[in-house]
N, C-alpha and C. Protein backbone atom coordinates (compact mmCIF):
# COMPACT_ATOMS: atom_id res chain seq x y z
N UNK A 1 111.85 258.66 58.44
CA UNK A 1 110.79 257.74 58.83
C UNK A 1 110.90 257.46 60.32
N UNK A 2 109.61 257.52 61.22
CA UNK A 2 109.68 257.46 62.66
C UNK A 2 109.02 256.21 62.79
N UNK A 3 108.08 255.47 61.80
CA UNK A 3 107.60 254.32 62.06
C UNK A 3 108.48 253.28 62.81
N UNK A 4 107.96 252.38 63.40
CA UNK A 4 108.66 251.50 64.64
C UNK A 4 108.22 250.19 63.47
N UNK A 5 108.54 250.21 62.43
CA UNK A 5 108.07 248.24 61.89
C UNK A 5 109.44 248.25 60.63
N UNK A 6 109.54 247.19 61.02
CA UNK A 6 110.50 246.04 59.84
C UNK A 6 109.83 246.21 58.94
N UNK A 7 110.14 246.50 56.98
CA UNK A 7 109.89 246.13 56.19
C UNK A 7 110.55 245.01 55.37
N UNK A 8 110.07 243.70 54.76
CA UNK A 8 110.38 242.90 54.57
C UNK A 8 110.12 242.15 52.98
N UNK A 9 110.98 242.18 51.79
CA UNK A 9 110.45 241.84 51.06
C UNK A 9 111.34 240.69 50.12
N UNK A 10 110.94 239.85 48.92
CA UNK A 10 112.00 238.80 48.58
C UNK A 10 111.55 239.42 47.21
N UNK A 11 112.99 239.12 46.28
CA UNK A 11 112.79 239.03 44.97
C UNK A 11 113.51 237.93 44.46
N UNK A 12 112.25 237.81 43.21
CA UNK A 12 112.45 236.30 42.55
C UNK A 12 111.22 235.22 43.23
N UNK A 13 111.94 233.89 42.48
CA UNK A 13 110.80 233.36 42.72
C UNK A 13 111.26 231.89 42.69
N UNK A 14 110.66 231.27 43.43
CA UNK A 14 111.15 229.71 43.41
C UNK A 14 111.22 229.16 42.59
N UNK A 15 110.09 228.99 41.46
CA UNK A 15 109.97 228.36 40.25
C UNK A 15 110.19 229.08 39.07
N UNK A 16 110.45 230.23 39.69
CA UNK A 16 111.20 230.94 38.40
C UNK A 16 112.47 230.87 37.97
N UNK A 17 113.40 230.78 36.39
CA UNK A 17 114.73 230.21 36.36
C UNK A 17 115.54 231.33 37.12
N UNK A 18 115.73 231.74 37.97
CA UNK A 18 116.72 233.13 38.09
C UNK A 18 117.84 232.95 39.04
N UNK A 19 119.00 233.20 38.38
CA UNK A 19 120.10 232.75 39.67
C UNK A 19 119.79 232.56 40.89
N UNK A 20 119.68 233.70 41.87
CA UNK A 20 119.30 233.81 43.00
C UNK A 20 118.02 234.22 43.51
N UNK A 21 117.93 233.95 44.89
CA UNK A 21 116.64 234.49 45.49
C UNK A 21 116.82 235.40 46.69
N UNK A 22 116.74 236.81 46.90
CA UNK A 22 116.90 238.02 47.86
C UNK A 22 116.27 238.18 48.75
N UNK A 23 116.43 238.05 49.64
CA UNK A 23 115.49 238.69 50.48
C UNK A 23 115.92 239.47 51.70
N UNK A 24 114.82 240.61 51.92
CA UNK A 24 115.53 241.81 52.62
C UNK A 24 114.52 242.30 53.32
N UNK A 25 115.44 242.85 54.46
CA UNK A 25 114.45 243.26 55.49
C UNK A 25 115.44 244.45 55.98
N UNK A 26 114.46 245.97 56.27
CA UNK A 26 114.97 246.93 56.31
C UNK A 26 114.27 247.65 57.80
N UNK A 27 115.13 248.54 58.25
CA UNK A 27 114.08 249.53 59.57
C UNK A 27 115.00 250.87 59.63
N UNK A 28 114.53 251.22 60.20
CA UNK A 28 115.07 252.72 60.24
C UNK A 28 115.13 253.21 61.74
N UNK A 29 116.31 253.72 61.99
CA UNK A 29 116.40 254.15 63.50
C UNK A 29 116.72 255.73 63.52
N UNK A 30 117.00 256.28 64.78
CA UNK A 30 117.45 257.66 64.74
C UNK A 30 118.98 257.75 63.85
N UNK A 31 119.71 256.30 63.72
CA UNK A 31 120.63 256.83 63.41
C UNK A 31 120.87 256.17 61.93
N UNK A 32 119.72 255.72 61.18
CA UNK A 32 119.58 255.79 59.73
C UNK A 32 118.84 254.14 59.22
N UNK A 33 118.88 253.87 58.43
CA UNK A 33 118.69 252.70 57.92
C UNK A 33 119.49 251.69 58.73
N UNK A 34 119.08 250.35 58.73
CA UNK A 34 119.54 249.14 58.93
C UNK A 34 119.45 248.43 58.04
N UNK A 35 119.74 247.62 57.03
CA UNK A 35 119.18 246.71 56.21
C UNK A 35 119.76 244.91 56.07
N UNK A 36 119.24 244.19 56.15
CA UNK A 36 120.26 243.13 55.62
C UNK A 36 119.44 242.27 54.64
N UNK A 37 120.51 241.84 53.88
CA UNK A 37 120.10 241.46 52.25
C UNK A 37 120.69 240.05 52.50
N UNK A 38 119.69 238.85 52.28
CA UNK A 38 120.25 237.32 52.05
C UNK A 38 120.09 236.49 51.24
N UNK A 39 121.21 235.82 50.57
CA UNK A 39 120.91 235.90 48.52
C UNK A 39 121.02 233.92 49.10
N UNK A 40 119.73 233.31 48.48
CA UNK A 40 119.66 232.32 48.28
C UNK A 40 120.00 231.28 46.65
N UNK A 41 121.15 230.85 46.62
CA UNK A 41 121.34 230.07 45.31
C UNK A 41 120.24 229.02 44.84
N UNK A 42 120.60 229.55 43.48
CA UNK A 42 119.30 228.15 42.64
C UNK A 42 119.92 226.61 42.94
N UNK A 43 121.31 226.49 43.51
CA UNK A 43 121.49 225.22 43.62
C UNK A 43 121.00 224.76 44.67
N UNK A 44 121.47 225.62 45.77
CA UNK A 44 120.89 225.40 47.21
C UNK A 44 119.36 225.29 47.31
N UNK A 45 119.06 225.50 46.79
CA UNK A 45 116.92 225.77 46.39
C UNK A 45 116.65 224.58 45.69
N UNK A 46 117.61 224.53 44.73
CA UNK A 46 117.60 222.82 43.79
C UNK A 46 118.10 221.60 44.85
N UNK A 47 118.91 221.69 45.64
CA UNK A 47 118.88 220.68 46.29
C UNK A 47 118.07 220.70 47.93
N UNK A 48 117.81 221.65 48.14
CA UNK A 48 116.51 221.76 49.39
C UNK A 48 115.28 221.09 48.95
N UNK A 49 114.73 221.52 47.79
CA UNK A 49 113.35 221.27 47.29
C UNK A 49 113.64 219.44 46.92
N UNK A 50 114.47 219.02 46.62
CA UNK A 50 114.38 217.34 46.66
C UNK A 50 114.52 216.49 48.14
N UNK A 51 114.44 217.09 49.38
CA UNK A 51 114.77 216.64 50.60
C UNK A 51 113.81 217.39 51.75
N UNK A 52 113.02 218.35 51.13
CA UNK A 52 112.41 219.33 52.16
C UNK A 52 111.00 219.25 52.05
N UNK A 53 110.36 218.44 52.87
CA UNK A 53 109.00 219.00 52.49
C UNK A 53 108.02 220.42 53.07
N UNK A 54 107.08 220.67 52.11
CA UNK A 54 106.96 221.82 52.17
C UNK A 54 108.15 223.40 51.67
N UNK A 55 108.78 222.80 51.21
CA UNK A 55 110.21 223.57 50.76
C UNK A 55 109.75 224.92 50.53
N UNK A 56 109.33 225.45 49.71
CA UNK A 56 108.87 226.96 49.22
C UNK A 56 108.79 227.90 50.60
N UNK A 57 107.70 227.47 51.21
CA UNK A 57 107.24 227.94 52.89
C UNK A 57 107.92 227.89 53.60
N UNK A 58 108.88 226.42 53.96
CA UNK A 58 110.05 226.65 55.40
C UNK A 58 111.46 227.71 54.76
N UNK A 59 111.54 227.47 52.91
CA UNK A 59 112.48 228.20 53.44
C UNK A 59 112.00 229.73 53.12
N UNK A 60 110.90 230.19 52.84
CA UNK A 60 110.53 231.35 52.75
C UNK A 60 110.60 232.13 54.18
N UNK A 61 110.06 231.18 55.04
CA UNK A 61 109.85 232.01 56.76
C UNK A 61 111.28 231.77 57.22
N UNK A 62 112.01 230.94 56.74
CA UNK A 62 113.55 231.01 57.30
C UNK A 62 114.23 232.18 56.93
N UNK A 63 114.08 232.09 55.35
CA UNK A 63 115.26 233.26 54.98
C UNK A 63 115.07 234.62 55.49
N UNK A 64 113.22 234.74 55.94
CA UNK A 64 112.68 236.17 55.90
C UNK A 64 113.46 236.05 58.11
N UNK A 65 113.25 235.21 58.46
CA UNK A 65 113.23 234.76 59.67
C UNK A 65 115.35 235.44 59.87
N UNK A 66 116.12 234.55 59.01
CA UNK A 66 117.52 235.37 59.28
C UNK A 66 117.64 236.63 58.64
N UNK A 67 117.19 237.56 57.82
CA UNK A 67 117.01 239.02 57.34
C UNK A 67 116.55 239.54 58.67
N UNK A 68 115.62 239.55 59.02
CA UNK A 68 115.40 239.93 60.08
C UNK A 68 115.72 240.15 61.57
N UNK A 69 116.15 238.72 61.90
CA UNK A 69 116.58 238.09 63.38
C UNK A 69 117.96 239.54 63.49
N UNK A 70 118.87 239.81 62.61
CA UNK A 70 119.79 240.65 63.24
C UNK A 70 119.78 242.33 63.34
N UNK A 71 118.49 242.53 62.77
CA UNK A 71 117.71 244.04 62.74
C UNK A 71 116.90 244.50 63.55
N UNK A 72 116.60 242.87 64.02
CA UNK A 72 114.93 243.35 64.94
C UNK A 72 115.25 243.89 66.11
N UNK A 73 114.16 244.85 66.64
CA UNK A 73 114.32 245.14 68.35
C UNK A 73 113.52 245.52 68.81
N UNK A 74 112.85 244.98 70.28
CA UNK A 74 111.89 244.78 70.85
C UNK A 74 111.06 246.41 70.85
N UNK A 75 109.80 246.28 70.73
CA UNK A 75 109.15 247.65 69.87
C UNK A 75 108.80 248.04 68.79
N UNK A 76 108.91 247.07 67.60
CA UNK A 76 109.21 246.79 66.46
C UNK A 76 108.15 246.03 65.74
N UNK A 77 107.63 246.44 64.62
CA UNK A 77 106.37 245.66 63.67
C UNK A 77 106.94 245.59 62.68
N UNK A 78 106.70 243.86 62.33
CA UNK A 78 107.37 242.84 61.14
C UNK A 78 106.13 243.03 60.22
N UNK A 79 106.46 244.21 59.05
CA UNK A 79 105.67 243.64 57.84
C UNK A 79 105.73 243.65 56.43
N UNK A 80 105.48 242.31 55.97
CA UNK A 80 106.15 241.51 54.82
C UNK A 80 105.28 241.78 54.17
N UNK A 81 105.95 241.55 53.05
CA UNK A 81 105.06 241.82 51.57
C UNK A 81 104.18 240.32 51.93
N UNK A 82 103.38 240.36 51.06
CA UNK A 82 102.19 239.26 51.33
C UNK A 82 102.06 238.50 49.30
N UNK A 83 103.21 237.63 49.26
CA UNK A 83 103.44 237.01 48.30
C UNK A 83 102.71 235.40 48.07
N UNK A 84 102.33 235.32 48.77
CA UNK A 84 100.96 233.97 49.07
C UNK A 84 99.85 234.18 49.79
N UNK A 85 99.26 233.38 49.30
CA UNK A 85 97.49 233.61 49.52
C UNK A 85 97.19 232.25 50.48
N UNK A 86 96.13 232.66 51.01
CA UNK A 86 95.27 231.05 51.76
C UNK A 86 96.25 230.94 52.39
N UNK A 87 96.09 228.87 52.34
CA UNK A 87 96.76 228.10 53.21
C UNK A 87 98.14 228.22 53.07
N UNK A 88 98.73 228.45 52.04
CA UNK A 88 100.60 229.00 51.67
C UNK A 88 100.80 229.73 52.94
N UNK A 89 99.50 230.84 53.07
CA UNK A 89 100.39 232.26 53.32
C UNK A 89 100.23 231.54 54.90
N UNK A 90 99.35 230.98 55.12
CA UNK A 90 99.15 230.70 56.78
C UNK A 90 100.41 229.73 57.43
N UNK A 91 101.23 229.27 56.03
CA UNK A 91 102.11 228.22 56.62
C UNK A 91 103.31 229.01 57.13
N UNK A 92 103.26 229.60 55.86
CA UNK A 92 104.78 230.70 56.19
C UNK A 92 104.44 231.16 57.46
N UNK A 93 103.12 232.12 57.41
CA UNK A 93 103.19 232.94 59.14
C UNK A 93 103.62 232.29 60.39
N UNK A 94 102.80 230.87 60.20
CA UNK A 94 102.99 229.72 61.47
C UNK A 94 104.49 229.02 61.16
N UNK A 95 105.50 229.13 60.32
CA UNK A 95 106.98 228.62 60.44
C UNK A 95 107.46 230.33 60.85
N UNK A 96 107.14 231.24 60.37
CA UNK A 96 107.82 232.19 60.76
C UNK A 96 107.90 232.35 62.54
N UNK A 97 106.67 232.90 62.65
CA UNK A 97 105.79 232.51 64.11
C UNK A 97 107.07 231.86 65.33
N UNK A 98 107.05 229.98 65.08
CA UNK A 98 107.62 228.89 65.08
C UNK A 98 108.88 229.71 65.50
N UNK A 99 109.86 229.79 64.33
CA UNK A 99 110.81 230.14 64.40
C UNK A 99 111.27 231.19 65.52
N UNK A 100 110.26 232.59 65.49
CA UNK A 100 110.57 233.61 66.61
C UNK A 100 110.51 232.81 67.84
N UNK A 101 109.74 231.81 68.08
CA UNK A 101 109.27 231.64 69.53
C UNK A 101 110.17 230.65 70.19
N UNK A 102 110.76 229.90 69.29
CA UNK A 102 111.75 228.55 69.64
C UNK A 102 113.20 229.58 69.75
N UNK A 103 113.76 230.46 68.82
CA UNK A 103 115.06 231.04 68.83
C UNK A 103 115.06 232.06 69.86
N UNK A 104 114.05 232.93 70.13
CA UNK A 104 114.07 233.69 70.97
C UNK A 104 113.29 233.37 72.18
N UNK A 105 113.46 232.23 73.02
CA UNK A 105 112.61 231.65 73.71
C UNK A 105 112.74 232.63 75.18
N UNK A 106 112.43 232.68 75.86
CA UNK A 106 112.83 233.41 77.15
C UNK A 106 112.79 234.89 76.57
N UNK A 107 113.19 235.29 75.60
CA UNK A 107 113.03 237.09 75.65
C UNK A 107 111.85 237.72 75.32
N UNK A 108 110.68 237.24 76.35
CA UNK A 108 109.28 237.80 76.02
C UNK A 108 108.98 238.53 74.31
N UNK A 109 109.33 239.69 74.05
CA UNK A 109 108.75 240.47 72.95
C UNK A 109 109.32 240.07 71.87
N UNK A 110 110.70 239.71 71.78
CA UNK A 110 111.24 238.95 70.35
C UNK A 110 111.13 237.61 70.08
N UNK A 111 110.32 237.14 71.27
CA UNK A 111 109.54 235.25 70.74
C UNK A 111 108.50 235.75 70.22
N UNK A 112 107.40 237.05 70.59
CA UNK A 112 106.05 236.86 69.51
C UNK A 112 105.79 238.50 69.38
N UNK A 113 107.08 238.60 67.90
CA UNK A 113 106.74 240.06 67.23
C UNK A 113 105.62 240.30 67.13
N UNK A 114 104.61 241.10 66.46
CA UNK A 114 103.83 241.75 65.70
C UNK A 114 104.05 241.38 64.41
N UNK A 115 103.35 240.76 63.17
CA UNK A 115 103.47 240.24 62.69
C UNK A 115 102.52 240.58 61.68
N UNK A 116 102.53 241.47 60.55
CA UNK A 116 101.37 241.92 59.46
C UNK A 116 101.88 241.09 57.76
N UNK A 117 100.84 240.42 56.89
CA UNK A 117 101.04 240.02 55.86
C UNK A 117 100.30 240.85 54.81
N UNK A 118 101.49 241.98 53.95
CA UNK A 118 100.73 243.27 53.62
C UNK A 118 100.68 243.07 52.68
N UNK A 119 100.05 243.68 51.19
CA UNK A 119 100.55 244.04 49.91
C UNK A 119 100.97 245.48 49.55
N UNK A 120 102.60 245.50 49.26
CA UNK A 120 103.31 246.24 48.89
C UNK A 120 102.64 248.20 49.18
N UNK A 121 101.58 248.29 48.10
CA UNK A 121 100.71 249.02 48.10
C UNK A 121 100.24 249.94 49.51
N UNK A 122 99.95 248.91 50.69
CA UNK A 122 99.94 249.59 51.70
C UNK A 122 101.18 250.27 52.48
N UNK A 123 102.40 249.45 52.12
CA UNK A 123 103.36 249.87 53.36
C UNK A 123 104.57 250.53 52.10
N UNK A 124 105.00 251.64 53.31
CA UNK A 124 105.91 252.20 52.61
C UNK A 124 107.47 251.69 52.66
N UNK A 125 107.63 250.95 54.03
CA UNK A 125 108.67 250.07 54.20
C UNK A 125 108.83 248.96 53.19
N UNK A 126 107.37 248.10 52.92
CA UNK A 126 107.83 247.47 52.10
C UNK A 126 108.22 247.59 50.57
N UNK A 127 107.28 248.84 50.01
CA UNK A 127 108.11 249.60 48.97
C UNK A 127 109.66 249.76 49.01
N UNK A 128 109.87 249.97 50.40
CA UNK A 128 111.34 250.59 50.48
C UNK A 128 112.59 248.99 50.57
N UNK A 129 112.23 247.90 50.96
CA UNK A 129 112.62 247.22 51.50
C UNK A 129 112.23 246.10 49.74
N UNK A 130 111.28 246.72 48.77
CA UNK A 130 111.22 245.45 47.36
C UNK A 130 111.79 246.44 46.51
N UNK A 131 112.48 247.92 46.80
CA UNK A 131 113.55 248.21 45.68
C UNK A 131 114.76 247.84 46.21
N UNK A 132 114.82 247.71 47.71
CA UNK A 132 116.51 247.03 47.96
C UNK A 132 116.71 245.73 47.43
N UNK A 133 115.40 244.73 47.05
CA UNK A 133 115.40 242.96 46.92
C UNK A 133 115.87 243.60 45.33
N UNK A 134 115.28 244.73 44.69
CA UNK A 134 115.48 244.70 42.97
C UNK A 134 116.96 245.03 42.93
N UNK A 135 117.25 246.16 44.03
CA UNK A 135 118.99 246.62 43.65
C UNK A 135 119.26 245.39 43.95
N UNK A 136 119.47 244.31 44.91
CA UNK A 136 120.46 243.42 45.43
C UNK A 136 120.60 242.27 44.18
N UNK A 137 119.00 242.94 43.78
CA UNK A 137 118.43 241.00 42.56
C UNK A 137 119.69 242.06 41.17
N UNK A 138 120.28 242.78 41.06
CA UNK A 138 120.68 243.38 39.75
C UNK A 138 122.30 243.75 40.28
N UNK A 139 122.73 242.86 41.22
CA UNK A 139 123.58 243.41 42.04
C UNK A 139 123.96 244.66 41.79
N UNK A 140 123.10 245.91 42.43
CA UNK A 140 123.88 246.97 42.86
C UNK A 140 124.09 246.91 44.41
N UNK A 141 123.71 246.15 44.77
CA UNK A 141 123.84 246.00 46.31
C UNK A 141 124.05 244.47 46.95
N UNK A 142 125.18 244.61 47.39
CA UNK A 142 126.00 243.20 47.63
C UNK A 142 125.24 242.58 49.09
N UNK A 143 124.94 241.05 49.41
CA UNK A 143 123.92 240.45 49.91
C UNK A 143 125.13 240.25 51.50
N UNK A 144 124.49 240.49 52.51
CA UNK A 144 125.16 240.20 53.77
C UNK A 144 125.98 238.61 54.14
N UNK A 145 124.86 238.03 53.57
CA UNK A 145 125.12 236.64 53.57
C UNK A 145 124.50 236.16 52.42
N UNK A 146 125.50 234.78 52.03
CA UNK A 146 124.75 233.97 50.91
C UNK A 146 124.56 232.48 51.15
N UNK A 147 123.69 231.94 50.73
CA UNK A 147 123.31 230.62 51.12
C UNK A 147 123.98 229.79 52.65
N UNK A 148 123.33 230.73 53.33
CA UNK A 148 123.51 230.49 54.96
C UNK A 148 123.21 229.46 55.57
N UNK A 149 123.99 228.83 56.61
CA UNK A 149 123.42 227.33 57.10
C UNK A 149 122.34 227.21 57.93
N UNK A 150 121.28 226.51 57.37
CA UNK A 150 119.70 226.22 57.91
C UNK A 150 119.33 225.58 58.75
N UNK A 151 120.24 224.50 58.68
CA UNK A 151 119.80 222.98 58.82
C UNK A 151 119.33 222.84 60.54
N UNK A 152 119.86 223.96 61.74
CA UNK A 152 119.28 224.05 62.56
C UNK A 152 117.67 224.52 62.67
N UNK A 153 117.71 225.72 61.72
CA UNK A 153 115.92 226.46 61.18
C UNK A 153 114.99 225.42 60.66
N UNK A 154 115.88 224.32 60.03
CA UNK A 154 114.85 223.57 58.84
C UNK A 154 114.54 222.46 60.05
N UNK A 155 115.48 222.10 61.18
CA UNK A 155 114.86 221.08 62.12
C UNK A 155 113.63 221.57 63.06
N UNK A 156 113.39 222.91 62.75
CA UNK A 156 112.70 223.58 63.59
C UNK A 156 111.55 223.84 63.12
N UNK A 157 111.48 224.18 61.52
CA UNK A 157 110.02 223.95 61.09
C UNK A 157 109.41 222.65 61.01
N UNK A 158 110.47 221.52 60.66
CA UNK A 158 109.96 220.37 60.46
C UNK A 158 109.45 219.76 61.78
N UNK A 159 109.98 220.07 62.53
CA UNK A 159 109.36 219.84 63.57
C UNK A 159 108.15 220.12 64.16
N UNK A 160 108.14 221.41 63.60
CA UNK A 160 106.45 222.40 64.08
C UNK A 160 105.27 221.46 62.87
N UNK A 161 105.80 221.37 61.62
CA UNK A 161 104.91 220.51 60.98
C UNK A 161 104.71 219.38 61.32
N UNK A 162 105.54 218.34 61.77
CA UNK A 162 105.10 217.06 61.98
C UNK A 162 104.02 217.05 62.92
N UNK A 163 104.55 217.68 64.13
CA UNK A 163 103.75 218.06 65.25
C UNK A 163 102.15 218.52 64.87
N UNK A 164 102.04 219.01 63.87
CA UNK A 164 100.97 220.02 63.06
C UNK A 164 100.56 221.19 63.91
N UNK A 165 101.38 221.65 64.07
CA UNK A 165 101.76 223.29 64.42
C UNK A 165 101.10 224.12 63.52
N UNK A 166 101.74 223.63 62.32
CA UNK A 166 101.75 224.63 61.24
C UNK A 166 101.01 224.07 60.01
């Protein structure tokens, strides 16, 4: 694959009972795959969602936001499976958004990626990138990080919301 874009996809589901929640973001260089896999616990999700508002969305553009942040490189098109519709999907884009532009502030092209909200169907990355979320969701494939510390990311969306950023 010579394509220049991030594929990005999560398995599971917030309100669904399932241990964990995956999410993975994959690219491909001359010198092979990159991938990183980040496994979110149902406790950590159980105790976010009683303290977080908007919970589903900040931490959806977060988790997709650290899968990504250590793969990406300037030249590069971010595109995610497109798992919300409407106003959902516009929140995630604008915390994701948020997030690139505050963490990567000063490095022109990695504050405001390219940024597509696909369904599966079109992209072949993200095909490639929602059988790594199924191996990781069945552990055949062990997660880079697990329930990673936010609480700097989560001051950062909340912030873009109060503001009404997002």
């Amino acid at each position: 694959m010579t394509e220049r874009f991030i594929g990005v996809d999560r398995s599971g589901d917030f309100t669904h009972p399932t241990d964990h929640l995956y999410f993975v973001a994959t690219r491909f260089s001359r010198r092979g795959e990159l991938r990183r896999v980040i496994r979110l616990s149902r406790e950590k999700i159980e105790e976010l969602k009683r303290r977080v508002a908007d919970y589903e969305e900040k931490l959806s553009a977060i988790m997709m936001f650290i899968a990504i942040d250590r793969i990406f490189h300037p030249g590069y098109s971010i595109q995610v499976d497109k798992d919300y519709e409407g106003r959902r999907l516009k929140k995630v884009r604008g915390y994701l958004k948020r997030l690139f532009g505050v963490v990567n502030y000063g490095r022109a092209f990695s504050a405001d990626p390219p940024l597509e909200f696909l369904p599966k169907e079109y992209s072949s990355l993200i095909r490639h990138a929602d059988k790594k979320a199924n191996l990781a969701r069945h552990k055949e494939i062990k997660p880079d990080e697990s329930d990673p510390n936010i609480e700097e990311l989560l001051k950062i969306t909340e912030e873009a919301r109060r503001k009404g950023l997002v």
